[in-house]
N, C-alpha and C. Protein backbone atom coordinates (compact mmCIF):
# COMPACT_ATOMS: atom_id res chain seq x y z
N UNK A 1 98.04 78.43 110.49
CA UNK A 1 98.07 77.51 109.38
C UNK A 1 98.60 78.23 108.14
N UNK A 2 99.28 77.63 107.54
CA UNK A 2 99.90 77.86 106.54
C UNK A 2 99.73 77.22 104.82
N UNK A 3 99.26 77.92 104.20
CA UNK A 3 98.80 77.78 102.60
C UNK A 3 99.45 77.79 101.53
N UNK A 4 99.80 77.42 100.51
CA UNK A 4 100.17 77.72 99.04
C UNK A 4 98.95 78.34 98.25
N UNK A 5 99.13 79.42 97.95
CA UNK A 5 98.07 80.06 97.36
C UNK A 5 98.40 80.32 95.60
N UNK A 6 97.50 80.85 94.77
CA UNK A 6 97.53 81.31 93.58
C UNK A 6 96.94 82.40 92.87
N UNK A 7 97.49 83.68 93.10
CA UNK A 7 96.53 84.52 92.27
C UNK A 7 96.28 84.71 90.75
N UNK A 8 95.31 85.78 90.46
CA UNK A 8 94.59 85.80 89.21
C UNK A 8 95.81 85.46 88.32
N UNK A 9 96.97 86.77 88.90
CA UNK A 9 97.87 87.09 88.07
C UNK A 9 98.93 85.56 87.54
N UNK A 10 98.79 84.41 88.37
CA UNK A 10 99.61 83.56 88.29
C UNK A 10 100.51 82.90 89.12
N UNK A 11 100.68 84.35 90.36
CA UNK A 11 101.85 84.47 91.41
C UNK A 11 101.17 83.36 92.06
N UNK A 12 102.63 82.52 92.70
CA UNK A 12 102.40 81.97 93.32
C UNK A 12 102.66 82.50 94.81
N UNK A 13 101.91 82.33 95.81
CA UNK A 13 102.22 83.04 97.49
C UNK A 13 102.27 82.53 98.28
N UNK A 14 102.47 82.33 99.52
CA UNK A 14 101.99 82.15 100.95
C UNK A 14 101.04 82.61 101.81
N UNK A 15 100.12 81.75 102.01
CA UNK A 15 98.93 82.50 102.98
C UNK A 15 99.05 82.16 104.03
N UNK A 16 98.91 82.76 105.47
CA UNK A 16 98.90 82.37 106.60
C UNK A 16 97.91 82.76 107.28
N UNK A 17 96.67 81.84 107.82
CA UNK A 17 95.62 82.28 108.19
C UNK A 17 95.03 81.71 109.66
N UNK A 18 94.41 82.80 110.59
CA UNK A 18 94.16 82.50 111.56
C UNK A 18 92.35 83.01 112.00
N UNK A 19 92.18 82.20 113.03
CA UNK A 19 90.52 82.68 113.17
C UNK A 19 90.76 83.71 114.10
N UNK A 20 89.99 84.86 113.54
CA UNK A 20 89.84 85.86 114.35
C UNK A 20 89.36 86.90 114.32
N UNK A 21 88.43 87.74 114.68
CA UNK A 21 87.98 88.98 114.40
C UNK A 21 88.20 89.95 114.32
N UNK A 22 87.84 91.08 113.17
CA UNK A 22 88.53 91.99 112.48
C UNK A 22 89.72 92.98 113.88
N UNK A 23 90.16 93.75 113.42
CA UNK A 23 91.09 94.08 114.33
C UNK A 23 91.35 95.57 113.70
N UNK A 24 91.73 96.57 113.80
CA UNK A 24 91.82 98.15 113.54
C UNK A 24 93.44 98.15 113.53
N UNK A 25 94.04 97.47 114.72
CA UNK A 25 95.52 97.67 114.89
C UNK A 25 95.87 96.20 114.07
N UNK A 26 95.47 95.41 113.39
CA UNK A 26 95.75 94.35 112.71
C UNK A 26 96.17 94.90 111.39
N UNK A 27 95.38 96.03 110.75
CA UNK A 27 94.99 96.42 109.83
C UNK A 27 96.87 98.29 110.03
N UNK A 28 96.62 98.32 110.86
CA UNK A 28 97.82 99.48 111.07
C UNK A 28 99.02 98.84 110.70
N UNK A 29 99.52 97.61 111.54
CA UNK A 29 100.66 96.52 111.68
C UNK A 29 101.02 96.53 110.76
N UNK A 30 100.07 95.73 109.76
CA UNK A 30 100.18 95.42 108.11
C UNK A 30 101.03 96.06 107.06
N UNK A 31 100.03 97.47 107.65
CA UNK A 31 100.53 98.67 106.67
C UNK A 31 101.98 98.91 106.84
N UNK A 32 102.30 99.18 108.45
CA UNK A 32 103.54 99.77 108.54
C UNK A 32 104.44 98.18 108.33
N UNK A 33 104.25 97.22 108.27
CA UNK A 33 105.29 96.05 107.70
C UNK A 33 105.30 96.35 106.73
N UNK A 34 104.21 96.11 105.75
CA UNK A 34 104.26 96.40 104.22
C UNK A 34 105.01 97.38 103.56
N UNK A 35 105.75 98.54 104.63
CA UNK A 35 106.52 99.39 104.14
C UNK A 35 107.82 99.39 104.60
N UNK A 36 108.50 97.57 104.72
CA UNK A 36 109.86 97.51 105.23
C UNK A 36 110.36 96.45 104.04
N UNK A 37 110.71 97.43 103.65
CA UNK A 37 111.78 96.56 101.97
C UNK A 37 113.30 95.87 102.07
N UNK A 38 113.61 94.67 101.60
CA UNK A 38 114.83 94.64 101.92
C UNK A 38 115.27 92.88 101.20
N UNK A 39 116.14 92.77 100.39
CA UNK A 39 117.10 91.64 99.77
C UNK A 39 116.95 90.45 100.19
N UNK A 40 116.76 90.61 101.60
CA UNK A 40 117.01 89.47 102.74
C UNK A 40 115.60 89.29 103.79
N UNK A 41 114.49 90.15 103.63
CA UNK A 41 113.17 89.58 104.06
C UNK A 41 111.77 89.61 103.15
N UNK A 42 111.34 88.32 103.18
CA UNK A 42 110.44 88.15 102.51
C UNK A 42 109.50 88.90 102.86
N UNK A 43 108.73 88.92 101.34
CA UNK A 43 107.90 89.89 101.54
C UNK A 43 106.50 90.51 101.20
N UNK A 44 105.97 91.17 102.42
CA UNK A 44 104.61 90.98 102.38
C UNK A 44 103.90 91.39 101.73
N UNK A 45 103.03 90.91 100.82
CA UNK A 45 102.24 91.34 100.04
C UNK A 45 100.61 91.97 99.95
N UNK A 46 100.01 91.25 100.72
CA UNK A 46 99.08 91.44 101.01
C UNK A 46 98.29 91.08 102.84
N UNK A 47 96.86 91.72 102.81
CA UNK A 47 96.47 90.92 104.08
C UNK A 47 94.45 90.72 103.83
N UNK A 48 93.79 90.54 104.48
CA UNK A 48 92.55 90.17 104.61
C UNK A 48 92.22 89.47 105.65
N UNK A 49 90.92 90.49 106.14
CA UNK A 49 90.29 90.44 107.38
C UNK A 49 88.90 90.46 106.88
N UNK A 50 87.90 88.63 107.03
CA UNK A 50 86.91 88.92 106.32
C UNK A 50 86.19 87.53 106.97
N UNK A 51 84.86 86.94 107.04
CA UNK A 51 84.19 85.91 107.32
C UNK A 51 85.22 85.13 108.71
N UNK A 52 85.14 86.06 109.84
CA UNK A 52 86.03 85.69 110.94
C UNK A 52 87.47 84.94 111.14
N UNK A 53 87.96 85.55 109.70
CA UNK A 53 89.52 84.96 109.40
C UNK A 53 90.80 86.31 109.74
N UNK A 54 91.53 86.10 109.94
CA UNK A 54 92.42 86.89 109.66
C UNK A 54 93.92 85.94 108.90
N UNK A 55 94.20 87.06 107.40
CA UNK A 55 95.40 86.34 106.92
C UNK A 55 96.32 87.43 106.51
N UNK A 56 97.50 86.67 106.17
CA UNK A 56 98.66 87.26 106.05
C UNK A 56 99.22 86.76 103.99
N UNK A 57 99.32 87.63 103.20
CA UNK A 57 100.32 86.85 102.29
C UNK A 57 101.52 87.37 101.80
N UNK A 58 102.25 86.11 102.20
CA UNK A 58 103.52 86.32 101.49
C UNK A 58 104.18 86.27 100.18
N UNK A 59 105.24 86.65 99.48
CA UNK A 59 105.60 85.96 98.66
C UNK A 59 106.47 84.55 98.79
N UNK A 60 106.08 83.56 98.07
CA UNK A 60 106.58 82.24 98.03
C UNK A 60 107.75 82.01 97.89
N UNK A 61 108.87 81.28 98.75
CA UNK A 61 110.14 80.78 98.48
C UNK A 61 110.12 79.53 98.00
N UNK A 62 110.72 79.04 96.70
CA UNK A 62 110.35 77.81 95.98
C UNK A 62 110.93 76.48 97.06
N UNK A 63 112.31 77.09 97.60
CA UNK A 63 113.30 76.38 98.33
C UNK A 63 113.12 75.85 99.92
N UNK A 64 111.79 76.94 100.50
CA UNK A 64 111.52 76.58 101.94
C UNK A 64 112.36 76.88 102.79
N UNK A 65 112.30 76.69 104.13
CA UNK A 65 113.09 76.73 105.29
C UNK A 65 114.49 76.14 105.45
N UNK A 66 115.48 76.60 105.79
CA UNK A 66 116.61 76.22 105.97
C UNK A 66 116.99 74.95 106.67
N UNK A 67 115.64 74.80 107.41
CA UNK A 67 115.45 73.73 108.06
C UNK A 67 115.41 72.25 107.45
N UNK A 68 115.11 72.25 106.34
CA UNK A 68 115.41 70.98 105.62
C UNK A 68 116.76 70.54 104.81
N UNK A 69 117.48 72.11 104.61
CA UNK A 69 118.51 71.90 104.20
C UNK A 69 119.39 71.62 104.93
N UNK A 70 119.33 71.68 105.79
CA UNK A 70 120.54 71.11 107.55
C UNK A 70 120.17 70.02 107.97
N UNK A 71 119.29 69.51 108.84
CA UNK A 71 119.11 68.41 109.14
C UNK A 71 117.97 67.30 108.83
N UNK A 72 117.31 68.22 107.60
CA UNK A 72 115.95 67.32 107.02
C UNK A 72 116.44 66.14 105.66
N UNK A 73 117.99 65.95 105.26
CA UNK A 73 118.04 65.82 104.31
C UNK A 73 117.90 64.44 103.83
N UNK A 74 117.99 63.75 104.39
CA UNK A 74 117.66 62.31 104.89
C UNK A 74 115.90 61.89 104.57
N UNK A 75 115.31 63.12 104.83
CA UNK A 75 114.13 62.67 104.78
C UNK A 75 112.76 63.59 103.65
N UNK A 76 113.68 64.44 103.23
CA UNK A 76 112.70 65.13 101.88
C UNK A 76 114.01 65.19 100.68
N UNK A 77 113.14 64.74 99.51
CA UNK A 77 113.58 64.70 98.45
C UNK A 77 114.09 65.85 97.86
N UNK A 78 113.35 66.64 98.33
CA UNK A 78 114.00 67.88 97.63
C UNK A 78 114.64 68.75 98.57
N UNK A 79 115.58 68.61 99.39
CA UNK A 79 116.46 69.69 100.09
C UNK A 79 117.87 68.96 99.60
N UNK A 80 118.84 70.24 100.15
CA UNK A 80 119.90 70.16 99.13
C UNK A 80 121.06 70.35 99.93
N UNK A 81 122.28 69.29 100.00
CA UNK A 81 123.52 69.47 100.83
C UNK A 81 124.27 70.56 100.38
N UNK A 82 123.97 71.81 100.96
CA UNK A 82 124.79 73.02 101.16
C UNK A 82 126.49 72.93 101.38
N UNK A 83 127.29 73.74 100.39
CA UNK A 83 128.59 73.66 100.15
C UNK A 83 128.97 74.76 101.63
N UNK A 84 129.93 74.94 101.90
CA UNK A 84 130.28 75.72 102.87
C UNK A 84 129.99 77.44 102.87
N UNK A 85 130.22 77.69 100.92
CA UNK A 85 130.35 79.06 100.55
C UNK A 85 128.78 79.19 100.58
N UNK A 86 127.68 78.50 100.33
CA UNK A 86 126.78 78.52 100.55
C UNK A 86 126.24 79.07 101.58
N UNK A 87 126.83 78.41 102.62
CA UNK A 87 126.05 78.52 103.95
C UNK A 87 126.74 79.83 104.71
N UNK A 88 127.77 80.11 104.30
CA UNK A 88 128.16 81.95 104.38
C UNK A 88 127.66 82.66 103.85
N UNK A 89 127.11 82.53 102.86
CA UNK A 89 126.06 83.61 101.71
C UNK A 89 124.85 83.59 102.52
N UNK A 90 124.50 82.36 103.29
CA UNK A 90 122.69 81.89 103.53
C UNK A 90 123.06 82.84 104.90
N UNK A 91 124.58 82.70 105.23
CA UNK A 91 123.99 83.55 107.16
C UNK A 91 124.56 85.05 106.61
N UNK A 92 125.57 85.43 105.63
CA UNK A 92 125.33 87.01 105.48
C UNK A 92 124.14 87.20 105.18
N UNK A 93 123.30 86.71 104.74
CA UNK A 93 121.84 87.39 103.86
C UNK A 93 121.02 87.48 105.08
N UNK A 94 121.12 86.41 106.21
CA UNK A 94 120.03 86.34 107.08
C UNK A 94 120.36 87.61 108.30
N UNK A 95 121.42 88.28 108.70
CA UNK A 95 122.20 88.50 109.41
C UNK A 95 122.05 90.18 108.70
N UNK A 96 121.64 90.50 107.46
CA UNK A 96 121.39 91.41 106.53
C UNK A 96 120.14 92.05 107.03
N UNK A 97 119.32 90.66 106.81
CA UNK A 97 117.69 91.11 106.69
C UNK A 97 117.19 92.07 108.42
N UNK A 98 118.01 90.79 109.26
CA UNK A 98 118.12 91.42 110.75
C UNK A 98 118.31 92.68 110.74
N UNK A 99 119.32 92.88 110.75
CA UNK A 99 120.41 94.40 110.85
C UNK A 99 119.27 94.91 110.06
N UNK A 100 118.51 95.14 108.87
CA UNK A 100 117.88 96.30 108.43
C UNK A 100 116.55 96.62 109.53
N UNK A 101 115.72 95.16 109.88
CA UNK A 101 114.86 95.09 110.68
C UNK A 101 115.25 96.10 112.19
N UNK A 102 116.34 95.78 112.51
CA UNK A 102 116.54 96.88 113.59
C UNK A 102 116.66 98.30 113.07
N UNK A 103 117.77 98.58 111.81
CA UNK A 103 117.76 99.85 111.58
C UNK A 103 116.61 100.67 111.22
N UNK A 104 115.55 100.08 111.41
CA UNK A 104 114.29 100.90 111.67
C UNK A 104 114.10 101.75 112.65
N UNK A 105 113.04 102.92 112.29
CA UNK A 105 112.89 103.88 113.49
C UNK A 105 111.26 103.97 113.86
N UNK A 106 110.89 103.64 114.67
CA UNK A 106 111.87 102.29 115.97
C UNK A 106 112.13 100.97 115.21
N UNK A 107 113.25 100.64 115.95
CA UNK A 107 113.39 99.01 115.36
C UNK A 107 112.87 97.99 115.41
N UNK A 108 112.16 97.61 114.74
CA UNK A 108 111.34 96.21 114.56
C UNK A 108 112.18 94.62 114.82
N UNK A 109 111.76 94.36 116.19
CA UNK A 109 112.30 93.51 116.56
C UNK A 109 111.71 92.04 116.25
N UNK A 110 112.57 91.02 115.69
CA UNK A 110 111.84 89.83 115.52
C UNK A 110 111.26 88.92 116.67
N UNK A 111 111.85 88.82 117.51
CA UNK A 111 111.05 88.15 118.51
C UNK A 111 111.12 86.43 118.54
N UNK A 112 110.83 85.97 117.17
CA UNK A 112 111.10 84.45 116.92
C UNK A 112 111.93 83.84 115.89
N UNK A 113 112.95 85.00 115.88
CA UNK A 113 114.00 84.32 114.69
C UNK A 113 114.82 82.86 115.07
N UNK A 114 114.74 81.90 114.20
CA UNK A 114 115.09 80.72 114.38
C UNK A 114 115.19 80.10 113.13
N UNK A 115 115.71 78.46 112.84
CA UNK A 115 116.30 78.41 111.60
C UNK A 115 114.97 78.13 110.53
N UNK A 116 113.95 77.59 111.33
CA UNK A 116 112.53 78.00 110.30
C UNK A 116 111.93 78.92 109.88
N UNK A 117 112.64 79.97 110.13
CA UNK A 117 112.35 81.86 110.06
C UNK A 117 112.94 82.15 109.04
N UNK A 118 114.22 81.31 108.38
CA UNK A 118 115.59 81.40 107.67
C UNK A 118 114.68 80.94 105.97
N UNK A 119 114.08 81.50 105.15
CA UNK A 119 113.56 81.08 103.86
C UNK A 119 114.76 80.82 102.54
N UNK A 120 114.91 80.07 101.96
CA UNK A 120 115.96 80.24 100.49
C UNK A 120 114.84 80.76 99.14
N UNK A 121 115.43 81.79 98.51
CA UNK A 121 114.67 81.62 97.18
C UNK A 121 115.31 80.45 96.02
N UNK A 122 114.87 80.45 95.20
CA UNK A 122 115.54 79.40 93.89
C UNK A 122 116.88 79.65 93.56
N UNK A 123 117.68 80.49 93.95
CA UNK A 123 118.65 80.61 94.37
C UNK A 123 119.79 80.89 95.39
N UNK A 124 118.83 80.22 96.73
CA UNK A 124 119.42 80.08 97.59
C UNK A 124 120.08 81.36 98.58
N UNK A 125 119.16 82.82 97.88
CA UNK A 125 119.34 84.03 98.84
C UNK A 125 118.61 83.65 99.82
N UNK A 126 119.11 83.97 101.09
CA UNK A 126 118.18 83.94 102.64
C UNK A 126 117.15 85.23 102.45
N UNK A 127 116.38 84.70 103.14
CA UNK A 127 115.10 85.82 103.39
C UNK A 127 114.39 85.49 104.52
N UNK A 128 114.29 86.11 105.51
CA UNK A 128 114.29 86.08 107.31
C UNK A 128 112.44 86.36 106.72
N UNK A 129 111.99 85.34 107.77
CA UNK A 129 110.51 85.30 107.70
C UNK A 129 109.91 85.67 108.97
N UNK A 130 108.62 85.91 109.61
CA UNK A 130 107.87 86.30 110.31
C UNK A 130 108.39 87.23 111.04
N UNK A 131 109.19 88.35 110.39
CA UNK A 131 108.99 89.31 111.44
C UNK A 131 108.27 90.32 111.52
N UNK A 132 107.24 90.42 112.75
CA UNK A 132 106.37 90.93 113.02
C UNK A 132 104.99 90.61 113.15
N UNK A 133 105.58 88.92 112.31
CA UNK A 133 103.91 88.11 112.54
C UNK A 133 103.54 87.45 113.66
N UNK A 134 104.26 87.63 114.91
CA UNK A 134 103.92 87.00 115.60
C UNK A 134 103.21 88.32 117.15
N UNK A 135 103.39 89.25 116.00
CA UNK A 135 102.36 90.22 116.87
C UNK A 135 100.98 90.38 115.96
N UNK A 136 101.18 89.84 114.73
CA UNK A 136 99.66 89.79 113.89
C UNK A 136 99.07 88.84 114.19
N UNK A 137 99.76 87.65 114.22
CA UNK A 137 99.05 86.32 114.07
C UNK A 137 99.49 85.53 115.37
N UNK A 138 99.34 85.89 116.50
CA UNK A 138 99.94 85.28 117.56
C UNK A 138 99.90 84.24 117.85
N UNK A 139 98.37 82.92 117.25
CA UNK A 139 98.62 81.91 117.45
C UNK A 139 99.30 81.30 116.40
N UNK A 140 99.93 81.88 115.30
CA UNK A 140 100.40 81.36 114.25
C UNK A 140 101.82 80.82 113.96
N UNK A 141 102.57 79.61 113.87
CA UNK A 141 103.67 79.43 114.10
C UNK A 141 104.76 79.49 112.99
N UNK A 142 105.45 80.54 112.75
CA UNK A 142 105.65 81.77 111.34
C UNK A 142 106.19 81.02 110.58
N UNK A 143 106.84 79.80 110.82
CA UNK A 143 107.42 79.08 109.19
C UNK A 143 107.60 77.45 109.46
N UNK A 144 106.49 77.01 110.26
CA UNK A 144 106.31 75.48 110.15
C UNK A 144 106.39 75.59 111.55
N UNK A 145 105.91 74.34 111.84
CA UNK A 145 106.30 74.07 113.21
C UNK A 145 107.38 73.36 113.87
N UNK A 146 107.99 73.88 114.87
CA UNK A 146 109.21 73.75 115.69
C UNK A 146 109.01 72.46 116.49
N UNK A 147 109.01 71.27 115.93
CA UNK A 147 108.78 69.88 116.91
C UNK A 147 108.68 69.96 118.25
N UNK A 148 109.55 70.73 119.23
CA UNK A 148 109.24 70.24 120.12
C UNK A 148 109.19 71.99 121.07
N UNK A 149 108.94 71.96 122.38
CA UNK A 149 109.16 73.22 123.10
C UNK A 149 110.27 73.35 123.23
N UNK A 150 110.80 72.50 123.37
CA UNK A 150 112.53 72.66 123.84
C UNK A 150 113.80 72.83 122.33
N UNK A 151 113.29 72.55 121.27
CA UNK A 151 113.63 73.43 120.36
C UNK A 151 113.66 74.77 119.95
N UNK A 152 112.00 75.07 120.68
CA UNK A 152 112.12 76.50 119.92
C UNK A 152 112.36 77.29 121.11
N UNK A 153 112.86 76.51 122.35
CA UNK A 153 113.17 77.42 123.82
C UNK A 153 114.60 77.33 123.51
N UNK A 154 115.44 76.74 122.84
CA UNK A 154 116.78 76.80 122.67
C UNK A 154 117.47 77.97 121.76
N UNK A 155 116.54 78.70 121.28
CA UNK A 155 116.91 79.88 120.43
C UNK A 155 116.55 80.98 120.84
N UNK A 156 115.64 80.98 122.46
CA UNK A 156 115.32 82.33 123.41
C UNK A 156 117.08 82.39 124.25
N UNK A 157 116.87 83.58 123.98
CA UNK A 157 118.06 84.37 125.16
C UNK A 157 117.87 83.46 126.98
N UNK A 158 118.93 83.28 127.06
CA UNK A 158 118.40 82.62 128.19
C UNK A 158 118.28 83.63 129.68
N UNK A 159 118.72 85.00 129.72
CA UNK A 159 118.85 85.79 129.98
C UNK A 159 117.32 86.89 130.05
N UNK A 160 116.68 86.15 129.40
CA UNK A 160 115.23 86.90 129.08
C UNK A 160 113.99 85.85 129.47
N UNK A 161 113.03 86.15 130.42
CA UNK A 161 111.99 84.91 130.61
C UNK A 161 111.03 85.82 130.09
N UNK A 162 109.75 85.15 130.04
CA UNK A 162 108.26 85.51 130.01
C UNK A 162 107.82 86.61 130.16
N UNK A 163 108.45 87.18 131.34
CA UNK A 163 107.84 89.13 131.61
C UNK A 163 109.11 90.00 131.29
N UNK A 164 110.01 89.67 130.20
CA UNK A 164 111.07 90.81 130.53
C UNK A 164 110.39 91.21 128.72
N UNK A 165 110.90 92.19 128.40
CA UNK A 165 110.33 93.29 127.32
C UNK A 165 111.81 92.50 126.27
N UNK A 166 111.29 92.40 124.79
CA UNK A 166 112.33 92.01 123.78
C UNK A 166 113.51 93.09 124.06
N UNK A 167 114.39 92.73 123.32
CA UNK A 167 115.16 93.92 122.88
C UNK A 167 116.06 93.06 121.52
N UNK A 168 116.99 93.95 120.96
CA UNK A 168 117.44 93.16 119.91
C UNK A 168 118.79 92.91 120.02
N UNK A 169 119.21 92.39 121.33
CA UNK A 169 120.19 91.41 121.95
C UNK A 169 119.39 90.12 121.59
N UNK A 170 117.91 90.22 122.17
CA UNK A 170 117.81 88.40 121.74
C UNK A 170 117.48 88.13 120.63
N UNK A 171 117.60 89.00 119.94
CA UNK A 171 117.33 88.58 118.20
C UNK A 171 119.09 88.01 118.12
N UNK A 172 119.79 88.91 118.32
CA UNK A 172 121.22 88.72 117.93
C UNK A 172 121.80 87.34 118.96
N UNK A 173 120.89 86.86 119.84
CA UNK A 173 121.55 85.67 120.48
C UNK A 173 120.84 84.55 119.66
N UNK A 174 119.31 85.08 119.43
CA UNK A 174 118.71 83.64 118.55
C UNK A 174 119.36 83.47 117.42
N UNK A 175 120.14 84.89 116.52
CA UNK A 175 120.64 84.12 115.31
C UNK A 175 121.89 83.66 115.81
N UNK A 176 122.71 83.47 116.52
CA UNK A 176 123.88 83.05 117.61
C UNK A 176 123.86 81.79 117.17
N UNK A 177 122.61 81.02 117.42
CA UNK A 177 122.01 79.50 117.55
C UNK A 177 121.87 79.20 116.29
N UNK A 178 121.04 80.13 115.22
CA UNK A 178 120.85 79.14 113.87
C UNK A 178 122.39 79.57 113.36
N UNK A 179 123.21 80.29 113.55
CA UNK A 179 124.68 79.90 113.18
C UNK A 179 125.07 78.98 113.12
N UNK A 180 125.26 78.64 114.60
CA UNK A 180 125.79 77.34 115.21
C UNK A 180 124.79 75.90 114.37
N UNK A 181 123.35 76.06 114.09
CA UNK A 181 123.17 75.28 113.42
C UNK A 181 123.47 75.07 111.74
N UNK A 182 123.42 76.20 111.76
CA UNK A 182 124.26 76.58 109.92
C UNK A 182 125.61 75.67 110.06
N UNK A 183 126.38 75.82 110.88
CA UNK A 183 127.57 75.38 110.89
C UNK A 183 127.59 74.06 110.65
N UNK A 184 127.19 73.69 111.69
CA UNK A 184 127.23 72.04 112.10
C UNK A 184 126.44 71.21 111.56
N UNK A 185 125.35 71.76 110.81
CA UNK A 185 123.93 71.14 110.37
C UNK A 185 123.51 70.20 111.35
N UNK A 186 123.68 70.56 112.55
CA UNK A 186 122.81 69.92 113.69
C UNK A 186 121.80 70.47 114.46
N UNK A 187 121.16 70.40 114.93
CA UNK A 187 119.54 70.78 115.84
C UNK A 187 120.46 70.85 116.82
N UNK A 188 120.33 72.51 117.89
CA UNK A 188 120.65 72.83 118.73
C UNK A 188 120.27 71.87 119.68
N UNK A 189 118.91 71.33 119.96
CA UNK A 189 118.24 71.04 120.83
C UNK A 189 118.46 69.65 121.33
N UNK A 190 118.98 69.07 120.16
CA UNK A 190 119.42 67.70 120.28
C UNK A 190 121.29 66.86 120.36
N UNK A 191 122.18 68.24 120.95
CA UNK A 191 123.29 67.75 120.59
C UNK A 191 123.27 67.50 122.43
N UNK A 192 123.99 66.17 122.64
CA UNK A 192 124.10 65.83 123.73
C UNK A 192 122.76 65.72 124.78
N UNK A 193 121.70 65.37 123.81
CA UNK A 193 120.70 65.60 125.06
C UNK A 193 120.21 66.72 125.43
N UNK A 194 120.45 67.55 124.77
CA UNK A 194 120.52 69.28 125.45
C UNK A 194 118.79 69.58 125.46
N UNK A 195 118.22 70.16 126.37
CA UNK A 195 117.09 70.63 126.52
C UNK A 195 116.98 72.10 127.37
N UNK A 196 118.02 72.48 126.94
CA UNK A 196 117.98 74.39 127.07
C UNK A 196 119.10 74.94 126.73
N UNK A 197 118.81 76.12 126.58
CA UNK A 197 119.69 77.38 125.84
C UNK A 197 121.26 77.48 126.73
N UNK A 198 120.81 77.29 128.07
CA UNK A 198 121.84 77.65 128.92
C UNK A 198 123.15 76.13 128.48
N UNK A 199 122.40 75.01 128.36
CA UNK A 199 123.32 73.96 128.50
C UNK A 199 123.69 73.98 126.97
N UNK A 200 123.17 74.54 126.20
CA UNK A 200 123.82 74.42 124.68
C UNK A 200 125.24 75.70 124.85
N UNK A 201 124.82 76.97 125.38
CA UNK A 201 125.63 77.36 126.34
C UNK A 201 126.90 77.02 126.56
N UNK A 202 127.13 75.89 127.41
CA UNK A 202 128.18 75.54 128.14
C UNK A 202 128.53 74.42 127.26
N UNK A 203 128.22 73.65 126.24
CA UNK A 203 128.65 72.82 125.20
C UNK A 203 129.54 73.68 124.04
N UNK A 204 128.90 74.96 123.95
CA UNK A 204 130.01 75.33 123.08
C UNK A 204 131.19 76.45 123.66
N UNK A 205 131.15 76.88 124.95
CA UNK A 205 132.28 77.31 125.81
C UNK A 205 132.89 75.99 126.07
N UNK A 206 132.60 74.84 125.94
CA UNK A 206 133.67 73.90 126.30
C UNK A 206 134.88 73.37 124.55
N UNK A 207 134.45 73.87 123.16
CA UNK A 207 134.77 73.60 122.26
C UNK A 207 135.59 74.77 121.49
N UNK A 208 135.07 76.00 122.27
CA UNK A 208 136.01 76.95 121.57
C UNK A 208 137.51 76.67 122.26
């Protein structure tokens, strides 16, 4: 679950909170995220492990998920039809935040990058969200929820199931997909009926 929070100071944040009991390696995770800086990922501020909660806070993007700016626009007032130069700035920045996330030693792999992962600030810099929260907060779904399974199975490597180990090929195939949705401002999941990675796949080997 996901919060708008307010501290003393004024800041406004993001809380993301899950039930769960304290944790030692919850508390390690934190630390070593908390020490990955960068233009293009939002960033973590704080955490608390207390009265059988565990949370996460972020700093707040006024602008939200990219996700409303592509195909939500029809239906929230406040998302905004992106110019083209826009949406090259929104995938260098996101495509930024990645690349530093790997150039870590070891590389911190995202695991669930997708276009609700994709944050704008008030000026429309990208800032790549939950990476790494989905080894903190595992039942937590890192930047809204993904309507359906077959949405958020359309941005896994199709090449990778259930028991194979990440690597950061499928980070670089999931942002593959919110490209392709950057581009088109369409939902992978829904062009032609499509209900997997492989057949979105062969829809766009048939267009290049």
């Amino acid at each position: 679950m996901v919060f708008k929070g307010l501290l003393y100071d004024g800041t406004i944040v993001a809380i993301k909170r899950r039930l769960a009991a304290p944790r030692q390696q919850f508390t390690e995770e934190v630390v070593h995220m908390s020490m990955v800086h960068h233009r293009n990922l939002v960033r973590l501020l704080g955490y608390c492990q207390e009265s059988g909660y565990q949370m996460l806070v972020f700093e707040y993007l006024p602008n939200g998920s990219m996700r409303k700016h592509l195909y939500e626009t029809g239906m929230d007032s406040q998302s905004t039809k992106l110019e083209f130069k826009q949406r090259l700035s929104i995938a260098s920045g996101a495509a930024k935040g990645l690349c530093h996330l790997h150039s870590q030693q070891p590389p911190i792999l995202h695991g669930n990058f997708k276009t609700t992962n994709v944050l704008v600030d008030e000026n429309f810099i990208a800032k790549v969200s939950g990476a790494g929260v989905s080894r903190l907060l595992e039942t937590i779904d890192d930047a809204g929820p993904s309507h359906s399974v077959n949405r958020a199975s359309v941005f896994r490597d199709p090449g990778v199931d259930q028991s194979t180990l990440l690597c950061e090929a499928c980070d670089v195939y999931s942002f593959g997909v919110f490209l392709w949705e950057l581009i088109t401002g369409r939902e992978a999941s829904h062009i032609g009926g499509l209900g997997s990675n492989e057949r979105l796949l062969q829809w766009v080997c048939k267009r290049i």
